[in-house]
N, C-alpha and C. Protein backbone atom coordinates (compact mmCIF):
# COMPACT_ATOMS: atom_id res chain seq x y z
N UNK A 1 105.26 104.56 76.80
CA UNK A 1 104.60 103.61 77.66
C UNK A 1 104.81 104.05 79.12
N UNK A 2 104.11 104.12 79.96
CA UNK A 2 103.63 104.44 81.12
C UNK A 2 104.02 103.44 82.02
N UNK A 3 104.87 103.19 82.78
CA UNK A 3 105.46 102.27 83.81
C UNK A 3 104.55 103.12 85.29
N UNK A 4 103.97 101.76 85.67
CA UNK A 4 103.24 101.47 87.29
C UNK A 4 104.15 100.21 87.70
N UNK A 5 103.59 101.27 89.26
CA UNK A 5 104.33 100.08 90.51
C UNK A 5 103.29 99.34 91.23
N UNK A 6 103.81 98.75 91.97
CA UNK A 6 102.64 98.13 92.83
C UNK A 6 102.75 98.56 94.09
N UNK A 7 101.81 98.85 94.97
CA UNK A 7 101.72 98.95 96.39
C UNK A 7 101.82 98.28 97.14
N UNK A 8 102.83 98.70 98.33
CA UNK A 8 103.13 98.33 99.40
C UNK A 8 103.37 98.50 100.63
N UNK A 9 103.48 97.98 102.00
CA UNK A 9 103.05 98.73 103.15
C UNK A 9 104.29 99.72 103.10
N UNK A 10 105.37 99.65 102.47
CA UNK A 10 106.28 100.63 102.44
C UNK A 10 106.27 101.64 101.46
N UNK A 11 105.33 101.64 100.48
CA UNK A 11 105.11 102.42 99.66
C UNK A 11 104.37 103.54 99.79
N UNK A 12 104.14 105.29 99.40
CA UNK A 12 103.40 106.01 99.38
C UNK A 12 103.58 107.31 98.45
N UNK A 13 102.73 108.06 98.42
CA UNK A 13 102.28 108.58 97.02
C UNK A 13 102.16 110.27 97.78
N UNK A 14 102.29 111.13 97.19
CA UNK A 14 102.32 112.64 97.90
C UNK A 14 101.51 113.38 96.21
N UNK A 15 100.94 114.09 96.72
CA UNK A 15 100.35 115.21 95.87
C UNK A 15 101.86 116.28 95.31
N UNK A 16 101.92 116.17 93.87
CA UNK A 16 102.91 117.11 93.36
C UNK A 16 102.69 118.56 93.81
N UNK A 17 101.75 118.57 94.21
CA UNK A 17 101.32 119.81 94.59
C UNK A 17 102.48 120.66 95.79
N UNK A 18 101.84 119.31 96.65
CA UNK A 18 102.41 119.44 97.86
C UNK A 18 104.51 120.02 97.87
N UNK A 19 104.76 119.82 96.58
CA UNK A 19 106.54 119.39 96.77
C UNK A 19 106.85 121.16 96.64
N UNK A 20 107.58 121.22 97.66
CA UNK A 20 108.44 122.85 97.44
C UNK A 20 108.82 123.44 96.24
N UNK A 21 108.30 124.21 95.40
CA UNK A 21 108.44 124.80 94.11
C UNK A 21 110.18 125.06 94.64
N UNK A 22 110.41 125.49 95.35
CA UNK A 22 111.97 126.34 95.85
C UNK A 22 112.85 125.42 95.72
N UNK A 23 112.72 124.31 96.89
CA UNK A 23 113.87 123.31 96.74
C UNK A 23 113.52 122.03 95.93
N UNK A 24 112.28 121.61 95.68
CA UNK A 24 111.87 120.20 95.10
C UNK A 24 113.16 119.40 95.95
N UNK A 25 111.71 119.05 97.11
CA UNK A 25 112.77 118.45 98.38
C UNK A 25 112.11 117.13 98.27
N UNK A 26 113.01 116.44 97.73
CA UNK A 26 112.39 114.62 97.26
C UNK A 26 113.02 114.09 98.78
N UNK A 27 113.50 114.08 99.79
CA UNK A 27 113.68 113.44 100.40
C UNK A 27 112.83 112.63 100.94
N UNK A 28 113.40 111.27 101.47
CA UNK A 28 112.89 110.09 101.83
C UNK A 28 112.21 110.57 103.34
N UNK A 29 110.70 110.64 103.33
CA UNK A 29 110.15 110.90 104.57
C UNK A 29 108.73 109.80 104.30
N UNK A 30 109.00 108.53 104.49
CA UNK A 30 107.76 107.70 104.64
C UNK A 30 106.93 107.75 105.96
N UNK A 31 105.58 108.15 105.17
CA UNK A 31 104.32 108.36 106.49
C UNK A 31 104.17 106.91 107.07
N UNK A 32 104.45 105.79 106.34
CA UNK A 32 104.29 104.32 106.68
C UNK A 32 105.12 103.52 107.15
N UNK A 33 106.45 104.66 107.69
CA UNK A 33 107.58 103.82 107.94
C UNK A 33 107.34 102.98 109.31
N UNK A 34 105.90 103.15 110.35
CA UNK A 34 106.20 102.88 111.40
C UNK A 34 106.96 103.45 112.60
N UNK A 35 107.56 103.07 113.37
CA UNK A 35 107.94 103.51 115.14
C UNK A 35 109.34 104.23 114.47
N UNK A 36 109.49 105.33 114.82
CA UNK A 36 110.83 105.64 114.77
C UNK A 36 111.32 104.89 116.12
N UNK A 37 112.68 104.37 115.80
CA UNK A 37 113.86 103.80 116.67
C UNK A 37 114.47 104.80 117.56
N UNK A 38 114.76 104.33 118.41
CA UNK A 38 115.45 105.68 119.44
C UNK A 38 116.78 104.32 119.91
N UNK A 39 117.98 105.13 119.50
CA UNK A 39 118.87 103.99 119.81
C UNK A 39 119.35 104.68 120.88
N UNK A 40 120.17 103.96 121.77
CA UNK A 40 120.66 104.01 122.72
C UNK A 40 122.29 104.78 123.13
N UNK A 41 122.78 105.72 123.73
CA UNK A 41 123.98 105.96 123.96
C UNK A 41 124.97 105.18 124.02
N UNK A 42 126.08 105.45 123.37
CA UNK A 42 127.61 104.37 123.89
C UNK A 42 127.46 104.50 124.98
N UNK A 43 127.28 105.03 125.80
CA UNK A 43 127.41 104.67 127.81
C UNK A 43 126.55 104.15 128.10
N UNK A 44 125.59 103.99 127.46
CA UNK A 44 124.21 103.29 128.19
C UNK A 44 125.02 101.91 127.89
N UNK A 45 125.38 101.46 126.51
CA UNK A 45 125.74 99.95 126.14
C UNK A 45 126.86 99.45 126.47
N UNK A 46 127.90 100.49 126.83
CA UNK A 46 128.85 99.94 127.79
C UNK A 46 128.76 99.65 129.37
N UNK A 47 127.62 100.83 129.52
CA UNK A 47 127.41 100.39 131.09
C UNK A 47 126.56 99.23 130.69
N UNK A 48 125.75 98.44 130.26
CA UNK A 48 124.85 97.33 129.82
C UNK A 48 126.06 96.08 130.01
N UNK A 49 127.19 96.19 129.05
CA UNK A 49 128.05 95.33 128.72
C UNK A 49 128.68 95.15 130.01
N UNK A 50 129.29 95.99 131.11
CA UNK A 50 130.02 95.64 132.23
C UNK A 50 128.92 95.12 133.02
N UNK A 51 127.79 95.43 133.14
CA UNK A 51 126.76 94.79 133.98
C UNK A 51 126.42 92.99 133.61
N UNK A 52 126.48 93.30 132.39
CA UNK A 52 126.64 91.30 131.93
C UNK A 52 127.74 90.62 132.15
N UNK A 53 128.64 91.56 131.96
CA UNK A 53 130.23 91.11 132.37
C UNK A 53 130.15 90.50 133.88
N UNK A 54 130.07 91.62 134.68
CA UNK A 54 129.99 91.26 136.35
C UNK A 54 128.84 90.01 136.64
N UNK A 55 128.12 89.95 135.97
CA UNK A 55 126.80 88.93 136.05
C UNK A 55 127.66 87.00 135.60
N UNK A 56 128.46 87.46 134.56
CA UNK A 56 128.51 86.43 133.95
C UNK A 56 130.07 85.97 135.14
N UNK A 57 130.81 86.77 135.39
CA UNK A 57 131.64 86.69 136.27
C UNK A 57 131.07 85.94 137.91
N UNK A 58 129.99 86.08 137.97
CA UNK A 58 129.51 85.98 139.72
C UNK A 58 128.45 84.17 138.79
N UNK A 59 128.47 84.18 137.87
CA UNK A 59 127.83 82.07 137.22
C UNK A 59 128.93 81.53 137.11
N UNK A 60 130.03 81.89 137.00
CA UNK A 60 131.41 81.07 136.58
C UNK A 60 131.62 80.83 137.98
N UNK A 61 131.48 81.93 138.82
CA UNK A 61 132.19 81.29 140.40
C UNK A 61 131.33 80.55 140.71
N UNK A 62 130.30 80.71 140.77
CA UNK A 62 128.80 79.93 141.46
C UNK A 62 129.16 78.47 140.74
N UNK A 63 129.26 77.99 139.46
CA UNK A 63 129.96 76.97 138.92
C UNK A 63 131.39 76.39 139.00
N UNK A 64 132.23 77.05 139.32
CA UNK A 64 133.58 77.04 139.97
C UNK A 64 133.38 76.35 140.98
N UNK A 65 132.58 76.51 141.80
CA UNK A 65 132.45 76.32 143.87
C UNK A 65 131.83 75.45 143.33
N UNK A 66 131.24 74.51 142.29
CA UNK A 66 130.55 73.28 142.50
C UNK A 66 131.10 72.48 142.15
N UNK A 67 132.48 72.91 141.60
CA UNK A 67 133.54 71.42 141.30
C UNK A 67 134.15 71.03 141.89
């Protein structure tokens, strides 16, 4: 018996043709995956984090001086 899937926007289908006789390279490369992500450096998010830090430091005084 013959087991089918159903389709989905994450799903896709490649021609056997297409697969490297050499390595039969099954790796996970979806054409439908959408935006590749570009994440961000640890220094970018630590410099991010001291910048909210100093921000959140300069509302506590601004609230401080109103009591």
């Amino acid at each position: 018996m013959e087991e089918t899937f159903a389709d989905s926007p994450k799903s896709w289908s490649v021609d056997a043709s297409t697969i490297s006789q050499m390595t039969f390279d099954l790796s996970v490369k979806n054409p439908n995956g959408g935006e590749e992500i570009t994440h961000r450096s640890p220094e970018e998010i630590m410099d991010e984090i001291a910048a909210l830090d100093a921000e959140s430091v300069e509302v506590l005084a601004n609230i401080r001086s109103l009591l």
